[in-house]
C-alpha atoms as a PDB file:
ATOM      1  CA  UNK A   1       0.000   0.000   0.000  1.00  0.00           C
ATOM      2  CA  UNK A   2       2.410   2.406   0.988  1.00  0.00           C
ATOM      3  CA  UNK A   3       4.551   1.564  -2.539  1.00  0.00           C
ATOM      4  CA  UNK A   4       1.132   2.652  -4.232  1.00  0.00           C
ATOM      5  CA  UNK A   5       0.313   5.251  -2.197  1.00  0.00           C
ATOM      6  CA  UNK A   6       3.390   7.111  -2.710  1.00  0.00           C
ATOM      7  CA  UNK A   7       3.366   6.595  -6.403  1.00  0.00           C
ATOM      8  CA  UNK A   8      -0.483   8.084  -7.119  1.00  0.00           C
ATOM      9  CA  UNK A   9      -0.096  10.620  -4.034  1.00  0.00           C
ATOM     10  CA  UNK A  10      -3.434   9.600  -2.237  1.00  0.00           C
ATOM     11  CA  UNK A  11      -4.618   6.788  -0.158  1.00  0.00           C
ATOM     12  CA  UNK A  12      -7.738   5.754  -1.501  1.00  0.00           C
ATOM     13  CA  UNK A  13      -6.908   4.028  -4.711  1.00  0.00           C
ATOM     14  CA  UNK A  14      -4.064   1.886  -2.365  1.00  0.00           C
ATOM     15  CA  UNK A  15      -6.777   0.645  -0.614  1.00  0.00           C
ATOM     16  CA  UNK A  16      -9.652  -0.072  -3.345  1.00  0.00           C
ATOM     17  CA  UNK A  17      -6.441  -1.238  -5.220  1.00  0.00           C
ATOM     18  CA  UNK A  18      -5.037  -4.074  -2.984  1.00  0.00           C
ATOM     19  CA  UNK A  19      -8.473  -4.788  -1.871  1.00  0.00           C
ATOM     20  CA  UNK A  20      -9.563  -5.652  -5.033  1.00  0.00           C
ATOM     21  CA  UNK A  21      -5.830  -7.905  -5.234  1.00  0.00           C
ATOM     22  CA  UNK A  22      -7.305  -9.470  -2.449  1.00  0.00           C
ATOM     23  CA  UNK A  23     -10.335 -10.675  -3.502  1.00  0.00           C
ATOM     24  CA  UNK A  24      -8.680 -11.910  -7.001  1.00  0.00           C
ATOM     25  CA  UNK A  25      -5.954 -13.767  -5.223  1.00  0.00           C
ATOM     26  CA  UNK A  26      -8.204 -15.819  -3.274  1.00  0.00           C
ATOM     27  CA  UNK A  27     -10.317 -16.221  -6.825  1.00  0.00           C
ATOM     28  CA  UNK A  28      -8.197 -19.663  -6.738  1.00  0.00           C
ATOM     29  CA  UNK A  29      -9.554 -20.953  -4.193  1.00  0.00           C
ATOM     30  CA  UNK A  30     -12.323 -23.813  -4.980  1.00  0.00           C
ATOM     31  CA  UNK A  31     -14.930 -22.008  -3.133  1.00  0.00           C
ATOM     32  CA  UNK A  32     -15.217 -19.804  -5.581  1.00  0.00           C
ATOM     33  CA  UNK A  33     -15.823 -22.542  -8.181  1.00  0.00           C
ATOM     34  CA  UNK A  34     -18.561 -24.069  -6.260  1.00  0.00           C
ATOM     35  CA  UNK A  35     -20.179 -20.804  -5.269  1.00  0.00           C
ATOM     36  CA  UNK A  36     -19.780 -18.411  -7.910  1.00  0.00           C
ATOM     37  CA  UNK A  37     -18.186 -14.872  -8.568  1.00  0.00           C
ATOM     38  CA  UNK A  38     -20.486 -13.840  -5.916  1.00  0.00           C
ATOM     39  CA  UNK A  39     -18.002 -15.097  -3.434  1.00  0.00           C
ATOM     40  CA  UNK A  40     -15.951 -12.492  -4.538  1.00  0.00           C
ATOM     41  CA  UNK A  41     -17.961 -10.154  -2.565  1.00  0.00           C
ATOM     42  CA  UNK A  42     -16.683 -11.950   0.811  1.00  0.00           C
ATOM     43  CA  UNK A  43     -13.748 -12.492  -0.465  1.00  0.00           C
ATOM     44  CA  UNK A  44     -12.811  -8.098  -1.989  1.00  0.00           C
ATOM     45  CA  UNK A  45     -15.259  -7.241   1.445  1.00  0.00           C
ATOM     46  CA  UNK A  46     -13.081  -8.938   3.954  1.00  0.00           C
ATOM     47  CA  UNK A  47      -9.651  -6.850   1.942  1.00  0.00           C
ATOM     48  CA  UNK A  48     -11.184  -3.759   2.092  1.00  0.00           C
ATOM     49  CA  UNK A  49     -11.712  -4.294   5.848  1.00  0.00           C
ATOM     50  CA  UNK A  50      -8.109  -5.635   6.500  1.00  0.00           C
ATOM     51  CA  UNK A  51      -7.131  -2.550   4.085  1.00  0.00           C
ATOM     52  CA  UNK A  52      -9.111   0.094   6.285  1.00  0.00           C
ATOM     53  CA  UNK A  53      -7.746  -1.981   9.563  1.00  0.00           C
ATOM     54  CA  UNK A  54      -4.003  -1.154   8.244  1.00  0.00           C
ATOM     55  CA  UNK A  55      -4.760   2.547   7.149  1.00  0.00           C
ATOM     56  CA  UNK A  56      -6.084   3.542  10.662  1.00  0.00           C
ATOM     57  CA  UNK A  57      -4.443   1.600  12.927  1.00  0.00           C
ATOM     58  CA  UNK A  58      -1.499   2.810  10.528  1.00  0.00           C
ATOM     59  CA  UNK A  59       0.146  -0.674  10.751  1.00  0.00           C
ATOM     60  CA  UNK A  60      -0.222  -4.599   9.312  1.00  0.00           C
ATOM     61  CA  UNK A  61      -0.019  -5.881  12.891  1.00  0.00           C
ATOM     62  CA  UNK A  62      -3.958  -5.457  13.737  1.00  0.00           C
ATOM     63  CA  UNK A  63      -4.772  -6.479   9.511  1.00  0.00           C
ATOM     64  CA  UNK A  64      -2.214  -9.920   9.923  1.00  0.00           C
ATOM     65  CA  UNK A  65      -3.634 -11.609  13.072  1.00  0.00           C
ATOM     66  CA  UNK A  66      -7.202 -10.344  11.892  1.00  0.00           C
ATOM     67  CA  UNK A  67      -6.124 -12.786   8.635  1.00  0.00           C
ATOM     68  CA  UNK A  68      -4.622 -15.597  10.785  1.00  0.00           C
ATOM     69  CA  UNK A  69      -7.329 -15.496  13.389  1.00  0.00           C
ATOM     70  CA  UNK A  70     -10.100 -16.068  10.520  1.00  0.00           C
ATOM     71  CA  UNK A  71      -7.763 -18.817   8.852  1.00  0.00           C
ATOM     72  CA  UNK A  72      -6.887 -20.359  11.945  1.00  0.00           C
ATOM     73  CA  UNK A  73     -10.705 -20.889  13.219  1.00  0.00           C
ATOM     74  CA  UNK A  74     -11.605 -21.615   9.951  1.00  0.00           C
ATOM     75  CA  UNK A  75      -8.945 -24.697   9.929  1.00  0.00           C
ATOM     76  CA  UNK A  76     -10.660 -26.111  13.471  1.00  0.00           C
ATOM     77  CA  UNK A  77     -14.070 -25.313  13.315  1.00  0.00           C
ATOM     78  CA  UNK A  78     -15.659 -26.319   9.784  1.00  0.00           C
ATOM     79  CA  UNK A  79     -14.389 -28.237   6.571  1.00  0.00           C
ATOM     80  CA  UNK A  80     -15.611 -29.360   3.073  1.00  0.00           C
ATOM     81  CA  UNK A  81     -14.874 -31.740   1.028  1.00  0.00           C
ATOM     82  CA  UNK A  82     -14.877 -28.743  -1.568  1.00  0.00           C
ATOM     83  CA  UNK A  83     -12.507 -26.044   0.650  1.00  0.00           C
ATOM     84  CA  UNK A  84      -9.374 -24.849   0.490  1.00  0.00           C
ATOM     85  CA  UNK A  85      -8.911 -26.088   3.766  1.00  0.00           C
ATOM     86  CA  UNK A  86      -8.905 -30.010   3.859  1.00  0.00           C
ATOM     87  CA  UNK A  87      -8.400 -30.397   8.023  1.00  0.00           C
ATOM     88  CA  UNK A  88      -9.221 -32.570  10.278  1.00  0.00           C
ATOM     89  CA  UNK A  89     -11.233 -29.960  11.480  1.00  0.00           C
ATOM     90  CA  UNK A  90     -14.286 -30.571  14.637  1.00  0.00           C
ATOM     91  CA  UNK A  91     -17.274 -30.244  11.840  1.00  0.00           C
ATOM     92  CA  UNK A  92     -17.550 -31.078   8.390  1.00  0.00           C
ATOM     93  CA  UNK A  93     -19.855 -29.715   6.205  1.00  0.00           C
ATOM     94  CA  UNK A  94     -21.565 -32.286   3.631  1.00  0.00           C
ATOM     95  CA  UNK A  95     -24.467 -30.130   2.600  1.00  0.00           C
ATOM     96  CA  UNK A  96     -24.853 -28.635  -1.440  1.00  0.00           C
ATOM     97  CA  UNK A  97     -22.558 -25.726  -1.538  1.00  0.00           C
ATOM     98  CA  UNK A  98     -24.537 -22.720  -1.385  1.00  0.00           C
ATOM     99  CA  UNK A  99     -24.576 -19.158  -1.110  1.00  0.00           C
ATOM    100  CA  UNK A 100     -26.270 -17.640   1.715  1.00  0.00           C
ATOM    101  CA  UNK A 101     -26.461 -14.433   4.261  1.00  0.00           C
ATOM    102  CA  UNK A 102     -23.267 -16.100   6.065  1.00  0.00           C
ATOM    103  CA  UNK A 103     -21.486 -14.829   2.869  1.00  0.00           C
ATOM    104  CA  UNK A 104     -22.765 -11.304   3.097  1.00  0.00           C
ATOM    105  CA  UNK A 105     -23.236 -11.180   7.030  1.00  0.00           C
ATOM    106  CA  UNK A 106     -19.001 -10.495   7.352  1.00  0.00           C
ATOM    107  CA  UNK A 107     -18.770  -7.699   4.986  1.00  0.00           C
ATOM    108  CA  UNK A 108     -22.550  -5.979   5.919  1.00  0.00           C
ATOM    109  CA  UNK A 109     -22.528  -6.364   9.817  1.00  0.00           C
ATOM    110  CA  UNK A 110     -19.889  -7.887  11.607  1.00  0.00           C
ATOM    111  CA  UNK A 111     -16.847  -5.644   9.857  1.00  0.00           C
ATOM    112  CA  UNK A 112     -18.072  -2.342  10.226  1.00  0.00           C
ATOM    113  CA  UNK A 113     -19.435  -3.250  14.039  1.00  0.00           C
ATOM    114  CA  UNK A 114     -15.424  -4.695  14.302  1.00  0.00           C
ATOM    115  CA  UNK A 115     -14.420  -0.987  13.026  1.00  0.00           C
ATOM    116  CA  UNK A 116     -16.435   0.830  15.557  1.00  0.00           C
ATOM    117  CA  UNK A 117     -15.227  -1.449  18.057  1.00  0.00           C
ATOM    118  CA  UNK A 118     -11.825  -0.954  17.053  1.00  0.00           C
ATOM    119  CA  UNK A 119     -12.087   2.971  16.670  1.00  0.00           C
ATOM    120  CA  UNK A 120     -13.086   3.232  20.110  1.00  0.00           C
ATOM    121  CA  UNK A 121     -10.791   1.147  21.574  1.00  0.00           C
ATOM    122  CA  UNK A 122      -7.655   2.330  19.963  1.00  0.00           C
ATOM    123  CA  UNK A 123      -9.134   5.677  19.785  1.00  0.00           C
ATOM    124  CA  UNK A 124      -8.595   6.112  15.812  1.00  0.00           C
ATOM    125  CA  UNK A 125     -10.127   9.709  14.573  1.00  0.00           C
ATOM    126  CA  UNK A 126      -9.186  11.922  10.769  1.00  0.00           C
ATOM    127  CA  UNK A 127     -11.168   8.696   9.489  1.00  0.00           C
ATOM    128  CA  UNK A 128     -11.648  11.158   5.947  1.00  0.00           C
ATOM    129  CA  UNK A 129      -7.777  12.138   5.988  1.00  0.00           C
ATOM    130  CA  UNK A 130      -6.764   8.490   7.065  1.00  0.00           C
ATOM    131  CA  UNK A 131      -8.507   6.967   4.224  1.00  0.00           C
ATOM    132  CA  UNK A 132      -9.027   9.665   1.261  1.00  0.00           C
ATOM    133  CA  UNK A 133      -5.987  11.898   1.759  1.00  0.00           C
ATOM    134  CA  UNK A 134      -2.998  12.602  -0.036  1.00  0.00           C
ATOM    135  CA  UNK A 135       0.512  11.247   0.624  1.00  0.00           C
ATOM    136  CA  UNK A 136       3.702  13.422   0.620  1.00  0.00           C
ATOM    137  CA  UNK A 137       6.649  11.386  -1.386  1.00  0.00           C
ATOM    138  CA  UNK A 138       9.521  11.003   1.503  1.00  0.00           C
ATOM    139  CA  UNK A 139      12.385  13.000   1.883  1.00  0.00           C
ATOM    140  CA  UNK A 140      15.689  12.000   0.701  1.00  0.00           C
ATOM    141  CA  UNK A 141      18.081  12.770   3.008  1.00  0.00           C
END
């Protein structure tokens, strides 16, 4: 992002940008076979909250364990014969792949309730400036 940013002189087209690089990397994964481009929405959704994480928390640290902790619970919990994931995981799932509002729930609900949560608890503010502003090329000393 910060590569980007530097190079177009704002911070909003980083962050739509690799977002979007997001999504399209995980367009691999078999899920997206068996669901549809659809998936893409969780998939673009859950970057541009990791992307927004890293922007106002103005670090990867918070955006990294936010990745590992989803991949991580994902790897116990719940497994397809059809997933990325092939664990030995506590539940599998042998039902019709399908989409439903556990794809959208993520991106519509629980993301922006984990941004208000997290903008109160490590007090981020300049949300416009943070997200939309421009970016100064450094100085070469």
């Amino acid at each position: 992002m910060q590569g980007i940013g530097i190079l177009v002189k704002n911070r909003w087209f980083p962050l739509i940008f690799t977002s979007v690089c997001f999504g399209l990397l995980h367009g691999a994964n078999p899920e997206v076979e068996k669901l549809g481009s659809i998936s893409m929405v969780f998939y673009i959704g859950t970057g541009l909250f990791y992307g927004i994480s890293t922007l106002m928390d103005e670090g990867t640290e918070l955006a990294l364990g936010l990745h590992a902790i989803n991949n991580i619970i994902a790897a116990f919990f719940v497994t397809t014969d059809w997933m990325v994931f092939q664990t030995d995981a506590l539940f599998i799932d042998t039902s019709e792949p399908s989409v439903g509002f556990e794809m959208f729930f993520p991106v519509l609900v629980l993301y922006p309730l984990l941004l208000f949560v997290f903008s109160k608890k490590y007090g981020w503010s300049n949300w416009v400036e943070k997200l939309t502003g421009k970016i100064e090329a450094p100085l070469n000393i």
